[in-house]
N, C-alpha and C. Protein backbone atom coordinates (compact mmCIF):
# COMPACT_ATOMS: atom_id res chain seq x y z
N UNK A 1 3.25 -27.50 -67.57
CA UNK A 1 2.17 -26.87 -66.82
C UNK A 1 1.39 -27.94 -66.06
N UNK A 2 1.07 -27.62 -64.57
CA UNK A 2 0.33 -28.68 -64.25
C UNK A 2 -0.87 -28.48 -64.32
N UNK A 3 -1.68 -29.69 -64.71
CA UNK A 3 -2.91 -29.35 -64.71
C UNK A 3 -4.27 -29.70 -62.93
N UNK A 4 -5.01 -29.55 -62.73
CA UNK A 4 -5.51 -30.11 -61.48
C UNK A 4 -7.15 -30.12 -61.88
N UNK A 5 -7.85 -30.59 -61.84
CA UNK A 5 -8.93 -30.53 -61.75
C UNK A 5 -10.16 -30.97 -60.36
N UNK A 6 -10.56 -29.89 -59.80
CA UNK A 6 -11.70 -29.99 -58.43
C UNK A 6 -12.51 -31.69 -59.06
N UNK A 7 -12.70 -32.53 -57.62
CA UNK A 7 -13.35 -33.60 -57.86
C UNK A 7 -14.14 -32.96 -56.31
N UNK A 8 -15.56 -33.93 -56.66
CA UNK A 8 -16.26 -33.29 -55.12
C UNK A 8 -15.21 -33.65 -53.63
N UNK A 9 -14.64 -34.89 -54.17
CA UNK A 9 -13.52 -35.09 -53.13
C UNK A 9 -13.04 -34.00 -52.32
N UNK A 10 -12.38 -33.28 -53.32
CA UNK A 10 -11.79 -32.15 -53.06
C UNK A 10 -12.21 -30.71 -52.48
N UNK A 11 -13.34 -30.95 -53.02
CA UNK A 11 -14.20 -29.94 -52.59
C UNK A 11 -14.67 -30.13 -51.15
N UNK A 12 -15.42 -31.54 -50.50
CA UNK A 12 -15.24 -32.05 -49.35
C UNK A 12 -13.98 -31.67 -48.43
N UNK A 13 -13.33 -31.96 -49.16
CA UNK A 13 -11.94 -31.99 -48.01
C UNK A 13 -11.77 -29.81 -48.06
N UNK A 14 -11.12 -29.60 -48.53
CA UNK A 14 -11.71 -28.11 -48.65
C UNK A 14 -12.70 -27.15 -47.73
N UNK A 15 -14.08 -28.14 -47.72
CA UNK A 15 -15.09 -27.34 -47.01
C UNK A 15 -14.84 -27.81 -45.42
N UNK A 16 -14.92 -29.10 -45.49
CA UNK A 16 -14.51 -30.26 -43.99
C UNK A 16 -13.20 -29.37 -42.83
N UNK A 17 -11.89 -29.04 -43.76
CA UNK A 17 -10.91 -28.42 -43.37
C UNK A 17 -11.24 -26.53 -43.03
N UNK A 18 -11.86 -25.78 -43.26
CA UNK A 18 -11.86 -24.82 -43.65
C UNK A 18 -12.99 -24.57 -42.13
N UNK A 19 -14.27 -25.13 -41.93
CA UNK A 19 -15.24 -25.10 -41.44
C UNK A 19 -14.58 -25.76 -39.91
N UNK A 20 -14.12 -26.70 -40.00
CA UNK A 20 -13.23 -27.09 -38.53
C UNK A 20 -12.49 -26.07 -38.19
N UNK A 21 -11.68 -25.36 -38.89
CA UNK A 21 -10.52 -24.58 -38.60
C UNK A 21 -11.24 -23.46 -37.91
N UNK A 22 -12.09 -22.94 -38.66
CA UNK A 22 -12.42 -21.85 -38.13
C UNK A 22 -13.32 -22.11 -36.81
N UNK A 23 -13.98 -23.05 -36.86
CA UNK A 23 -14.95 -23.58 -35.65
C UNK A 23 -13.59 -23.59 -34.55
N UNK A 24 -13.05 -24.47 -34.90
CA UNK A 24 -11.55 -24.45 -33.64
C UNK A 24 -11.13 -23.29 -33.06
N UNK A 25 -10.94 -22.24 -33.86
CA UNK A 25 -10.54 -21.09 -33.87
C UNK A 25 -11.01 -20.26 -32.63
N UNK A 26 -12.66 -20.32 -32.67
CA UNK A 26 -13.62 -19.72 -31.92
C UNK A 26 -13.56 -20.72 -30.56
N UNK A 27 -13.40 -21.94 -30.41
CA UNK A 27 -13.23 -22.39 -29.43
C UNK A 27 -11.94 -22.02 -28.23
N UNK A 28 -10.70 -22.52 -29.53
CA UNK A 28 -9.51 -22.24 -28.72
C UNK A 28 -9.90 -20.29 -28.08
N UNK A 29 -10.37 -19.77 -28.99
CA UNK A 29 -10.47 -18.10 -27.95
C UNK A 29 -10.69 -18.22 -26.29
N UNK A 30 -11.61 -18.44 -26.17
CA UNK A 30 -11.74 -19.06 -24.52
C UNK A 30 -10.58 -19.22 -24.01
N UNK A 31 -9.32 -19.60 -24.43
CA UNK A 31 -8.39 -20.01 -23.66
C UNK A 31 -7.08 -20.56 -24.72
N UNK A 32 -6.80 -19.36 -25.32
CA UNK A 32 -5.59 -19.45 -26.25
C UNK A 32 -4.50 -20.59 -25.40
N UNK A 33 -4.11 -20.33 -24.60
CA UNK A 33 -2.72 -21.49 -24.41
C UNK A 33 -3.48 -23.00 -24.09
N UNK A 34 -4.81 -23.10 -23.13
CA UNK A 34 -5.21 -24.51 -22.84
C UNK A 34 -5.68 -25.16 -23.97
N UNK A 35 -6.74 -24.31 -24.80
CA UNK A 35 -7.53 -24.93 -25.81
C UNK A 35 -5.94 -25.30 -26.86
N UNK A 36 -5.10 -24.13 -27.14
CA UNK A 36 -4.25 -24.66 -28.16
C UNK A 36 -3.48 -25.69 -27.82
N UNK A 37 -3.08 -25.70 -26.76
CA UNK A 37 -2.28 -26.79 -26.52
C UNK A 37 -2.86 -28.33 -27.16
N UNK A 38 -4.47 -28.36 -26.45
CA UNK A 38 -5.16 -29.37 -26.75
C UNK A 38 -5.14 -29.48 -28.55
N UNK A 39 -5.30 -28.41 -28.83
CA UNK A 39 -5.42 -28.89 -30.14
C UNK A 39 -4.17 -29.13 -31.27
N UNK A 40 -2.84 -28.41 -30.64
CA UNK A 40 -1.78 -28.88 -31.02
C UNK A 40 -1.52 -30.45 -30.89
N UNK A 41 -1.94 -31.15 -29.77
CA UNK A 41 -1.36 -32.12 -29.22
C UNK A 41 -2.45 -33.74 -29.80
N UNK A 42 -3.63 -32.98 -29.81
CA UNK A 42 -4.78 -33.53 -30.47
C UNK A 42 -4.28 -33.82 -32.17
N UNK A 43 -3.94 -32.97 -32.80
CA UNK A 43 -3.75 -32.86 -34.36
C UNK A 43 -2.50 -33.43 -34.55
N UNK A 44 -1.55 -33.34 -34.09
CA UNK A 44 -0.09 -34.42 -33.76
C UNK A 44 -0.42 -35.72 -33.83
N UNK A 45 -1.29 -36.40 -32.57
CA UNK A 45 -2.01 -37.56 -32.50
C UNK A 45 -2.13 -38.30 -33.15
N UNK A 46 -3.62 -37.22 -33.87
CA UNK A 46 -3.91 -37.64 -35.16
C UNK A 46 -3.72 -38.06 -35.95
N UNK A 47 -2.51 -37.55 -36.46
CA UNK A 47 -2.07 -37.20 -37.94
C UNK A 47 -0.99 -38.50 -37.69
N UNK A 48 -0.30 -38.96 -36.21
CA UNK A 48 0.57 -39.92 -36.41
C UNK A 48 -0.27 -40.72 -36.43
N UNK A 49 -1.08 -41.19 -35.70
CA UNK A 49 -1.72 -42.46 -35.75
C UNK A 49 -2.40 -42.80 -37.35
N UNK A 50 -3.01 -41.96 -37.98
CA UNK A 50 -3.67 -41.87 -38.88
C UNK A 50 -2.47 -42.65 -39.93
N UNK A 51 -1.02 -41.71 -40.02
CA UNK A 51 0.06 -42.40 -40.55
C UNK A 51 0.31 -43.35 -40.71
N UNK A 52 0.58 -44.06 -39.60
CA UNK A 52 1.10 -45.81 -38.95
C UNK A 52 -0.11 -46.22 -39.58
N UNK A 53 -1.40 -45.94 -39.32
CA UNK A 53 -2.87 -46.79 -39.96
C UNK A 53 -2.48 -47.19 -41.63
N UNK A 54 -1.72 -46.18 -42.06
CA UNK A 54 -1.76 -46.06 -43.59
C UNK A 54 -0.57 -46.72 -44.01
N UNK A 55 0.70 -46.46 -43.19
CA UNK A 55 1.99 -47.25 -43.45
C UNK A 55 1.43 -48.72 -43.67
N UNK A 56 0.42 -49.23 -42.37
CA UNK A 56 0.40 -50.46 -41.66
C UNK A 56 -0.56 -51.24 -43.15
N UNK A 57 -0.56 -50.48 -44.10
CA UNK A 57 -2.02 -50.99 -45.00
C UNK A 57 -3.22 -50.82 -44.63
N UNK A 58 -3.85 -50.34 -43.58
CA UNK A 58 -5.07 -50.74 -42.55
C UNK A 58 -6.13 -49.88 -43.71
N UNK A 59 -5.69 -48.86 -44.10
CA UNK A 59 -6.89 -48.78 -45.22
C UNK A 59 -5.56 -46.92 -45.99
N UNK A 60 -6.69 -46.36 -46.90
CA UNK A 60 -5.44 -45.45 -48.05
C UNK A 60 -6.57 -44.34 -48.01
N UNK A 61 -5.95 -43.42 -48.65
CA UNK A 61 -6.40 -42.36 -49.04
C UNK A 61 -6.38 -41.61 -50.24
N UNK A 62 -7.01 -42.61 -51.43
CA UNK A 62 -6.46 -42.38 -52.54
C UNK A 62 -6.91 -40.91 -52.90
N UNK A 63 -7.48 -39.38 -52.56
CA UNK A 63 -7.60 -38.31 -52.96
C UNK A 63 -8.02 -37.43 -51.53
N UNK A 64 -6.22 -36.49 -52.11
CA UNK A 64 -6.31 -35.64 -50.97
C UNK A 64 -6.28 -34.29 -51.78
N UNK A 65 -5.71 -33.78 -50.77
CA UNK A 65 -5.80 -32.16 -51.67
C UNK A 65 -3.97 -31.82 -51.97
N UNK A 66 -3.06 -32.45 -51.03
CA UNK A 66 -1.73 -32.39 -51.06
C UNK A 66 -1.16 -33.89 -51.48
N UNK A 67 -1.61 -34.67 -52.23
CA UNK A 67 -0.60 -36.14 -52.51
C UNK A 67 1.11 -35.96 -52.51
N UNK A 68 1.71 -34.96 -52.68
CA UNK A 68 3.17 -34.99 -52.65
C UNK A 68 3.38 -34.36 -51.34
N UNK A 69 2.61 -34.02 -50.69
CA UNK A 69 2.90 -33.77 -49.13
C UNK A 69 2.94 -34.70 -48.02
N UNK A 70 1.79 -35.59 -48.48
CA UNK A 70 1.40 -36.39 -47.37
C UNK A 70 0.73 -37.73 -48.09
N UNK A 71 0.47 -38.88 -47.15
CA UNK A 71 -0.03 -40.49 -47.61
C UNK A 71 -1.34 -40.10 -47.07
N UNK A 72 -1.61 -39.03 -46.12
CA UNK A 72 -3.04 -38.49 -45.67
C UNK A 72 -3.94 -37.25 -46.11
N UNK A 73 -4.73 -37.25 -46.13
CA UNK A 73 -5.56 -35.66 -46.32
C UNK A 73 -5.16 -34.61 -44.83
N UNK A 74 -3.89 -34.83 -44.73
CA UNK A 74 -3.22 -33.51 -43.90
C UNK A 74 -3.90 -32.65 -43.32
N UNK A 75 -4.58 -31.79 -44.27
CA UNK A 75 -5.69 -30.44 -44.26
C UNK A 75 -6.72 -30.82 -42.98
N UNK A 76 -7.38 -32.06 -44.01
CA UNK A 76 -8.37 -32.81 -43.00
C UNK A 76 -8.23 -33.27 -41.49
N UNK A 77 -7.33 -34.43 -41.82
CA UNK A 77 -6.76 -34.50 -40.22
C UNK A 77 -6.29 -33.94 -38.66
N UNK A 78 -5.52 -32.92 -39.35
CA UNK A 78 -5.43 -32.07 -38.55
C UNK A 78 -6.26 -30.63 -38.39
N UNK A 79 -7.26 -30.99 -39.21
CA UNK A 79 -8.55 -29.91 -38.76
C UNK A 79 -9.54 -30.48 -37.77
N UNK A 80 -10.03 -31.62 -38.56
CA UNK A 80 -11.39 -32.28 -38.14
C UNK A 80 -11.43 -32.98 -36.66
N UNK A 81 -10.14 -33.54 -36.88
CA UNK A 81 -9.98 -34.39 -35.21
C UNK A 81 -9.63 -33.50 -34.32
N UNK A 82 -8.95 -32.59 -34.33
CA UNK A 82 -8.40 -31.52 -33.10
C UNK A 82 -10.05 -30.74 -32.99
N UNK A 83 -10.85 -30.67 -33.99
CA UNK A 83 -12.33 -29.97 -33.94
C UNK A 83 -13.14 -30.53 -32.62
N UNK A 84 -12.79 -32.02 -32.90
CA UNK A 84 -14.14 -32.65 -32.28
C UNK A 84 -13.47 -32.98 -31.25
N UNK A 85 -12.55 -33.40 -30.86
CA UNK A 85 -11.77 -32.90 -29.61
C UNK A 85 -11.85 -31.73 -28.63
N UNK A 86 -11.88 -30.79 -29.21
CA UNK A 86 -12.16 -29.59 -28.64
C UNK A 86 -13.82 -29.85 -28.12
N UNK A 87 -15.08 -29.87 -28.93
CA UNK A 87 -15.95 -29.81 -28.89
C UNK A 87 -16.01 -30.96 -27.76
N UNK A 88 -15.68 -31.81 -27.81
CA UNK A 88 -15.70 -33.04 -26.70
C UNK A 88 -15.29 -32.48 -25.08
N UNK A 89 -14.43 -31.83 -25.38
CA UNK A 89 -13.35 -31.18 -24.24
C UNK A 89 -14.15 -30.30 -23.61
N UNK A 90 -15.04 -29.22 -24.39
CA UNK A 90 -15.59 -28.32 -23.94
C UNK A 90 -16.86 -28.28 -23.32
N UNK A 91 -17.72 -29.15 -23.79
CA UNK A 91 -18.80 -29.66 -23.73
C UNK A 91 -19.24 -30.90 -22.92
N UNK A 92 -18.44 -31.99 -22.33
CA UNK A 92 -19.00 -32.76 -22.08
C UNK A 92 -19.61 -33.05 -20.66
N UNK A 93 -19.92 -33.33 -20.06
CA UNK A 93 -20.33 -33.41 -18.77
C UNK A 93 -19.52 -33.86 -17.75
N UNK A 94 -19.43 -33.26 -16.53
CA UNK A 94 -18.55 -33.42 -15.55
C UNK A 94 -17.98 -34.60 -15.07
N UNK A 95 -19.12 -35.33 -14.55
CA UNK A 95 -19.31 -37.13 -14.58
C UNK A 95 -18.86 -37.86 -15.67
N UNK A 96 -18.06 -39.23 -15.38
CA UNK A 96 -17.97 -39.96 -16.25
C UNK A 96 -19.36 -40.83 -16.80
N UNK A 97 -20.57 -40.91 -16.06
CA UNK A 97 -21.65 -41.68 -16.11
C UNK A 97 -22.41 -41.06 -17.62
N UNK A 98 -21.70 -39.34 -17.27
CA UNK A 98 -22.53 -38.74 -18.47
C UNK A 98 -21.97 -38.88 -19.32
N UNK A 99 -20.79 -38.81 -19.65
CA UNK A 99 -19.89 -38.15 -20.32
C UNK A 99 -19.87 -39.48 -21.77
N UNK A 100 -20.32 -41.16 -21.17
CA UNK A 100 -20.40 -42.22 -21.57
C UNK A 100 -21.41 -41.27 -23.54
N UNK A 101 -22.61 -41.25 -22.67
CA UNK A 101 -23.63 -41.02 -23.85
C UNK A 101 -23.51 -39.94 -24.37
N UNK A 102 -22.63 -38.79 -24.52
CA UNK A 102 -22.37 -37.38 -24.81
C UNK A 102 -21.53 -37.70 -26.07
N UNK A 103 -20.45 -39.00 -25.74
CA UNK A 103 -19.21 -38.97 -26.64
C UNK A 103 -19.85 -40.46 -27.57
N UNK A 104 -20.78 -41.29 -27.04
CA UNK A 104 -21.26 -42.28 -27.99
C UNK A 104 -22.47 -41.44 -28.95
N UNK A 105 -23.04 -40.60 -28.97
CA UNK A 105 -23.75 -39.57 -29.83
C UNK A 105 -22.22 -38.50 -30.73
N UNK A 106 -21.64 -38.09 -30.25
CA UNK A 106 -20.57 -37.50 -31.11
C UNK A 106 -19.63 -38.74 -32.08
N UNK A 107 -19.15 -40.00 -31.57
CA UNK A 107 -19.01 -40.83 -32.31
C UNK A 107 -19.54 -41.08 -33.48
N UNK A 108 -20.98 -41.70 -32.91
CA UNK A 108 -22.05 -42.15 -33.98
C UNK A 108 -21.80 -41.14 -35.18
N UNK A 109 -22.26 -39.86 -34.53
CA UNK A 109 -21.84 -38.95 -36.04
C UNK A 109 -20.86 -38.59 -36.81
N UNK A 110 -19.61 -39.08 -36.27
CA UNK A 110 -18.13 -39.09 -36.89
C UNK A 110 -17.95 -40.42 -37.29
N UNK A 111 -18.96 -41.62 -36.99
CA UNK A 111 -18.86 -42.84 -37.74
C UNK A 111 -19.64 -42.77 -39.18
N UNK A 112 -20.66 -41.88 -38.92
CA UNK A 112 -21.37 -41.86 -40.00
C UNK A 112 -21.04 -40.99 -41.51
N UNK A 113 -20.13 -40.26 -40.82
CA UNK A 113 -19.91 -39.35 -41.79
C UNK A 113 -18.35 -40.12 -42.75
N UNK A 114 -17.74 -41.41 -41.68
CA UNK A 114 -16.78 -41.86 -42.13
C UNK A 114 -17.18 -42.76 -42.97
N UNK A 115 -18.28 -43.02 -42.62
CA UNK A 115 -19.38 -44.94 -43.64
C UNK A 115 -19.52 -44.11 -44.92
N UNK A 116 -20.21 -42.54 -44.62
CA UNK A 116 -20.43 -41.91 -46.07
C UNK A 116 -19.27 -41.72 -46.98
N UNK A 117 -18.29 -41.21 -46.49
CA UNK A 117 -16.76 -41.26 -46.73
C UNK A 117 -16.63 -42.67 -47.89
N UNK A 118 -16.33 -43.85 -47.12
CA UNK A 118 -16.02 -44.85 -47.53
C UNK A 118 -16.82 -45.29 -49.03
N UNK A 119 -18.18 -45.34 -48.63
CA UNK A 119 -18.55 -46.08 -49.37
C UNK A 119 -19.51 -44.82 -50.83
N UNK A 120 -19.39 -43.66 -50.58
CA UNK A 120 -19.62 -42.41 -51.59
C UNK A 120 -18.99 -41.98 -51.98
N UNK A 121 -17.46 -42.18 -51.44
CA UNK A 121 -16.37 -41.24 -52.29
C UNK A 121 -14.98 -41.68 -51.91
N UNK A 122 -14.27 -41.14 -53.00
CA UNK A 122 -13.09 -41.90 -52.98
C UNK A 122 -11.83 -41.10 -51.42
N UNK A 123 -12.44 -40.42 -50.61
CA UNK A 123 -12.28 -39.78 -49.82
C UNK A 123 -11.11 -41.03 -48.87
N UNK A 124 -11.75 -42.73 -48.43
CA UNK A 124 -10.37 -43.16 -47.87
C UNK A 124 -11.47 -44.97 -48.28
N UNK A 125 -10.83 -45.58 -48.30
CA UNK A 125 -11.07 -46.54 -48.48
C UNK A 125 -10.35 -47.90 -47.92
N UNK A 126 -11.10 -48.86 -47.14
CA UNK A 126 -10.32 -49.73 -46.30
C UNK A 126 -9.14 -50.80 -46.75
N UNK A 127 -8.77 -51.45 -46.49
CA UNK A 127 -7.33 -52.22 -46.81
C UNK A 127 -7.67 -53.40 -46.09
N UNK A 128 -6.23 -53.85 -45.96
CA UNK A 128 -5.79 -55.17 -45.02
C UNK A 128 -6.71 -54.96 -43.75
N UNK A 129 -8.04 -56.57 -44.25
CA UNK A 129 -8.28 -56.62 -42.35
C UNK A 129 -8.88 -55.20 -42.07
N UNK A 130 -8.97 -54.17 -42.29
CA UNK A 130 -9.89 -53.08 -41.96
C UNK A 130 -10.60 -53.00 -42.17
N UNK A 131 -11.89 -52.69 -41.10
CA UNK A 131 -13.58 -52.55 -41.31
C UNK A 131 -13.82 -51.55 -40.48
N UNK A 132 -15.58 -51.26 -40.64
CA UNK A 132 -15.98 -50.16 -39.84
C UNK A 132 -16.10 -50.53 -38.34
N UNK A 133 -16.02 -51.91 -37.74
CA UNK A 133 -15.67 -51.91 -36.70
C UNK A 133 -14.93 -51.49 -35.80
N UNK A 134 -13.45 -51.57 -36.77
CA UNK A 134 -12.26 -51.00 -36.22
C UNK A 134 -11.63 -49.48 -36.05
N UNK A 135 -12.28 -48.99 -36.78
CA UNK A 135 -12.60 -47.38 -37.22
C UNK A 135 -13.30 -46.86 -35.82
N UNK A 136 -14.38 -48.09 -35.54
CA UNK A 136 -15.44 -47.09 -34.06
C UNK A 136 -14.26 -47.60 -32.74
N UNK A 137 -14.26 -48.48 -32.97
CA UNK A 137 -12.99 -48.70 -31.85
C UNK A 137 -12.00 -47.78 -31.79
N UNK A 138 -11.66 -47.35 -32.68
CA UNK A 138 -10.31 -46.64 -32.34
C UNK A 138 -10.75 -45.32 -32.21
N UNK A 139 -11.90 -44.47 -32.48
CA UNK A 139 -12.64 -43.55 -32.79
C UNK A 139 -13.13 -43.09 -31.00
N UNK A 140 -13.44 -44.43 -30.25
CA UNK A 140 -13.72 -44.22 -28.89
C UNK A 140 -12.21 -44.33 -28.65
N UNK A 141 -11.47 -44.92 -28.55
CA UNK A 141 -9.97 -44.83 -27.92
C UNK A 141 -9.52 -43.65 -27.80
N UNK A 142 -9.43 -42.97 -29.10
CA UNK A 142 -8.66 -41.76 -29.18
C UNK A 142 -10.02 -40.39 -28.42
N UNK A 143 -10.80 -40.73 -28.29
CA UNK A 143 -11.56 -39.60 -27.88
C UNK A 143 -11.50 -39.85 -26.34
N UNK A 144 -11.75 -40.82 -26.09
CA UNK A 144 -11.64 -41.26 -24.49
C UNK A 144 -10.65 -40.66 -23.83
N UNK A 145 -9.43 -40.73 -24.93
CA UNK A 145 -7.77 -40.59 -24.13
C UNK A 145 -7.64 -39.16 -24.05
N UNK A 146 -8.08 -38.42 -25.35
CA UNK A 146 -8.41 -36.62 -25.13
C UNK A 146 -8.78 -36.15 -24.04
N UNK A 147 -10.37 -36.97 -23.68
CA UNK A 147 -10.95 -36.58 -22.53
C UNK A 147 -10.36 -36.12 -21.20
N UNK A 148 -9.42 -37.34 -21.16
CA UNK A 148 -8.62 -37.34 -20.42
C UNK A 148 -7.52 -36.76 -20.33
N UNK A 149 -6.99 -36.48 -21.11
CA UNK A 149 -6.02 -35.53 -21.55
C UNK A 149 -6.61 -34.06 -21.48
N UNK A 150 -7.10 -33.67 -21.92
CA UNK A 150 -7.93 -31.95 -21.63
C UNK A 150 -8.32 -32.47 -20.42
N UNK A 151 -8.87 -32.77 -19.78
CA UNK A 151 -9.07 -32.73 -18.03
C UNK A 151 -8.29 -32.51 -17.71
N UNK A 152 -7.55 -32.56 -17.98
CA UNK A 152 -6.01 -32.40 -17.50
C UNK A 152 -5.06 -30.96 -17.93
N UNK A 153 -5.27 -30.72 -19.07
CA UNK A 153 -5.17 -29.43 -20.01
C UNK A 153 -6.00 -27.89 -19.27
N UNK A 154 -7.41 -28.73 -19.91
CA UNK A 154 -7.95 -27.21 -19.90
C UNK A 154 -8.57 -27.19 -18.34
N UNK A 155 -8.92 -26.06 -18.03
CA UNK A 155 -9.80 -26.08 -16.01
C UNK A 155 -11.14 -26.09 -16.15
N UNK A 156 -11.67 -26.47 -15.29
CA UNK A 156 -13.27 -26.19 -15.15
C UNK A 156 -13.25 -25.47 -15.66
N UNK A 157 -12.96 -24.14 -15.52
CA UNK A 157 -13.72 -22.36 -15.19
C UNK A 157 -13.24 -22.15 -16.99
N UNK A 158 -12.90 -23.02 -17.78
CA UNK A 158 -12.78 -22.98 -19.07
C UNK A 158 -13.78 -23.80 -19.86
N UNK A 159 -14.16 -24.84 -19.42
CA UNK A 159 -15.18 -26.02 -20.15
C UNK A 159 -16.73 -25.28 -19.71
N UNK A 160 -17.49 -26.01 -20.43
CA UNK A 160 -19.13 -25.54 -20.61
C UNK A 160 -19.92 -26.69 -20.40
N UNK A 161 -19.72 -27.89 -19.59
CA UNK A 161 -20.10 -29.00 -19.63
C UNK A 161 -21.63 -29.04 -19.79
N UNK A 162 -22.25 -29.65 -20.60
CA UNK A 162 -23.67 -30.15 -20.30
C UNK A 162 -24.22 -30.93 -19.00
N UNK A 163 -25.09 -29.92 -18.53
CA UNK A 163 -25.65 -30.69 -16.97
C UNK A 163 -25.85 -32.05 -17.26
N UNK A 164 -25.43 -32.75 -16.17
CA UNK A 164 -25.77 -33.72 -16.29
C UNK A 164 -27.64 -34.61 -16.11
N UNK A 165 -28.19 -33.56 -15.65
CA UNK A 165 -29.95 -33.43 -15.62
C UNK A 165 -30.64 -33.13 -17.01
N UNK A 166 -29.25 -32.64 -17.77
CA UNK A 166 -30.00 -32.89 -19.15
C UNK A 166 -30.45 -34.10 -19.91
N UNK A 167 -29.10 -34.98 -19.19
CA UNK A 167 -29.60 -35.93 -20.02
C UNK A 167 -30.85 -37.48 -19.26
N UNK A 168 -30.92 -36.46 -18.07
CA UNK A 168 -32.29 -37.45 -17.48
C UNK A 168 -34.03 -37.44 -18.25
N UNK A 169 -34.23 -39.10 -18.07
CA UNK A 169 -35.36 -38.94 -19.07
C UNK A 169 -36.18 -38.04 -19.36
N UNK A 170 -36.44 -37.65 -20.48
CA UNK A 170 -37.30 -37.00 -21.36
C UNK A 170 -37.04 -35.48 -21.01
N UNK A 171 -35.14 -34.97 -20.62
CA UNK A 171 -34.78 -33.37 -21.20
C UNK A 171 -34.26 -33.32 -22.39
N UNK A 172 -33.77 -32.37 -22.58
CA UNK A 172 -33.24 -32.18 -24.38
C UNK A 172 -31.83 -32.85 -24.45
N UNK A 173 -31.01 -32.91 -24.20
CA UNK A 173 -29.96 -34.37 -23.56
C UNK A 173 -30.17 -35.32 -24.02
N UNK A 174 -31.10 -36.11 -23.18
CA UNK A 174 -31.67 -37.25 -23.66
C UNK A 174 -32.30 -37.83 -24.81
N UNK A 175 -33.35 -36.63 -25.08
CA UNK A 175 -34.03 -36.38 -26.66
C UNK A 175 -33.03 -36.51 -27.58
N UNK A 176 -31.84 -35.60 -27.76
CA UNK A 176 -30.85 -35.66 -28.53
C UNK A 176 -30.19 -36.93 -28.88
N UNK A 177 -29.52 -37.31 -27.81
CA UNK A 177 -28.43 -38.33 -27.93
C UNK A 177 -28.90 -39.44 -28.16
N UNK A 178 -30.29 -39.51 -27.54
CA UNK A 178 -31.11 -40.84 -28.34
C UNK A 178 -31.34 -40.67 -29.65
N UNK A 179 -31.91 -39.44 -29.98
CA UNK A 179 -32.05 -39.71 -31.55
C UNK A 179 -31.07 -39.86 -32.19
N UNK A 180 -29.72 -39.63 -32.22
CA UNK A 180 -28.40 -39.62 -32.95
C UNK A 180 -28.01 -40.88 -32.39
N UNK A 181 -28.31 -41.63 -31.78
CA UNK A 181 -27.77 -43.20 -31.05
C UNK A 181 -28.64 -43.96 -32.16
N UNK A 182 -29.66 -43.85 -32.00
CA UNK A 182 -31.28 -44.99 -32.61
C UNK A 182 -30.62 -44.89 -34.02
N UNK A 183 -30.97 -43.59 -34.77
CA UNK A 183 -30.78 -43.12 -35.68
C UNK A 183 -29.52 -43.86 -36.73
N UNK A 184 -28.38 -44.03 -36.22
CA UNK A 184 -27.48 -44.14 -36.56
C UNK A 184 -26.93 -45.76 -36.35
N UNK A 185 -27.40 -46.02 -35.43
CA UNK A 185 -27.40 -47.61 -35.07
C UNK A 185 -28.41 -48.47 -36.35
N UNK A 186 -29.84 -47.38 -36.87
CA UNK A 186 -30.54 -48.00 -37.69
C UNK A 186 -29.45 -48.35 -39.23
N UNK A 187 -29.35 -46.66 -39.28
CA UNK A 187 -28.44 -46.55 -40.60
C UNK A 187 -27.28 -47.82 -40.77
N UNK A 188 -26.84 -47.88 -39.25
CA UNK A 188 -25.46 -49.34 -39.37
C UNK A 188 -25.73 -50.40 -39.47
N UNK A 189 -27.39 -50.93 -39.18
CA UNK A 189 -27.99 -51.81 -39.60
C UNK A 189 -28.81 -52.31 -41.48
N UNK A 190 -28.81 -50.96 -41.79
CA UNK A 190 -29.41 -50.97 -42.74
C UNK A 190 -28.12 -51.44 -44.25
N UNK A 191 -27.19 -50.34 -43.48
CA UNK A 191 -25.77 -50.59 -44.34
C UNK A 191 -25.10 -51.69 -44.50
N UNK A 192 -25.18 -52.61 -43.19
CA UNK A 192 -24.63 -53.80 -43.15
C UNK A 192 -25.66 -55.10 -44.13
N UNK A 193 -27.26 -54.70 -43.85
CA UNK A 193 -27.33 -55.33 -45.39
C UNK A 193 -27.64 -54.98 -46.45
N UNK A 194 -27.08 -54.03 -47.08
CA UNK A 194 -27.09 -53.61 -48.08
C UNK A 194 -25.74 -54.31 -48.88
N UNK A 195 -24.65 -54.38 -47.66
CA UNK A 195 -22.82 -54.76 -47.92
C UNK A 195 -22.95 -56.31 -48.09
N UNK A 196 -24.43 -56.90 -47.15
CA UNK A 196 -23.74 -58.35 -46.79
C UNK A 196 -24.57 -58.93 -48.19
N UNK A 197 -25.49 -58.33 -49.30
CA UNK A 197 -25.67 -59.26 -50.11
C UNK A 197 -24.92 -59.75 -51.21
């Protein structure tokens, strides 16, 4: 008989997977073949690169919800990144000038939630030479290249871009993305000495 027992891990990955999926869900509606495509092609991506990261040693995943399926949290991966992809895709502003501080505020909060990851739960933990540096680097790479990729995918008359007058000083744009920039830049400051003593 096997036995299994829920760790919050699990429960995380569970709620993380479940809450993307369905968020995706409601997005791709707008546009069943563009949005899916994106998110087929997005979650593929993912899930290889994420692979090679893990083959390569670059960091592990010691608790998933499938260990004889996958070296990754599967569920996760291909929920969470095709999520914020979408949300990136759909949302961002027309201009590249904007589009800069739209996706460094969506970062920040997919860095932060990865620092909590790391260092609260056994959720993935770094390896060979891997730090949170390399995580935000590759974190803008792969979102950058989406961008570009759904521009290409989905049409205007499908995306919801945020004006770009939102984010001129002191509209809700600006208010926002600064506080999730400041905010989170403090937290990466605060974390780094907490690590470096």
């Amino acid at each position: 008989m096997i036995e299994f027992s829920w760790s919050k891990e699990h429960v995380l990955l569970s709620v993380i997977s479940l809450i993307t999926l369905t968020a995706s869900v409601l997005l791709i509606r707008k546009n069943w073949r563009q949005y899916g495509l994106l998110y087929l092609l997005s979650a593929f991506a993912g899930a290889a690169i994420c692979q090679l990261f893990v083959e390569l040693k670059f960091y592990s995943y010691p608790v998933r919800l499938f260990p004889g399926l996958s070296v990754m949290p599967i569920t996760a991966i291909t929920t969470f990144f095709p999520f914020y992809v979408l949300i990136g895709v759909r949302f961002s502003p027309r201009r590249w000038p904007w589009k800069i501080p739209f996706y460094w505020g969506l970062i920040h909060l997919g860095m932060l939630a990865e620092t909590y990851a790391v260092n609260k739960t056994n959720l993935i933990r770094y390896d060979f030479k891997w730090d949170t540096w390399d995580s935000y680097t590759w974190w803008w790479i792969f979102f950058l290249i989406f961008e570009w990729i759904g521009g290409r995918i989905v049409s205007p008359e499908n995306r919801n871009p945020i004006a770009a007058k939102s984010f001129y000083y002191g509209r809700w744009a600006w208010a926002v993305f600064h506080f999730i920039v400041i905010v989170t830049i403090f937290l990466a400051g605060y974390y780094l000495g907490l690590t470096s003593k």
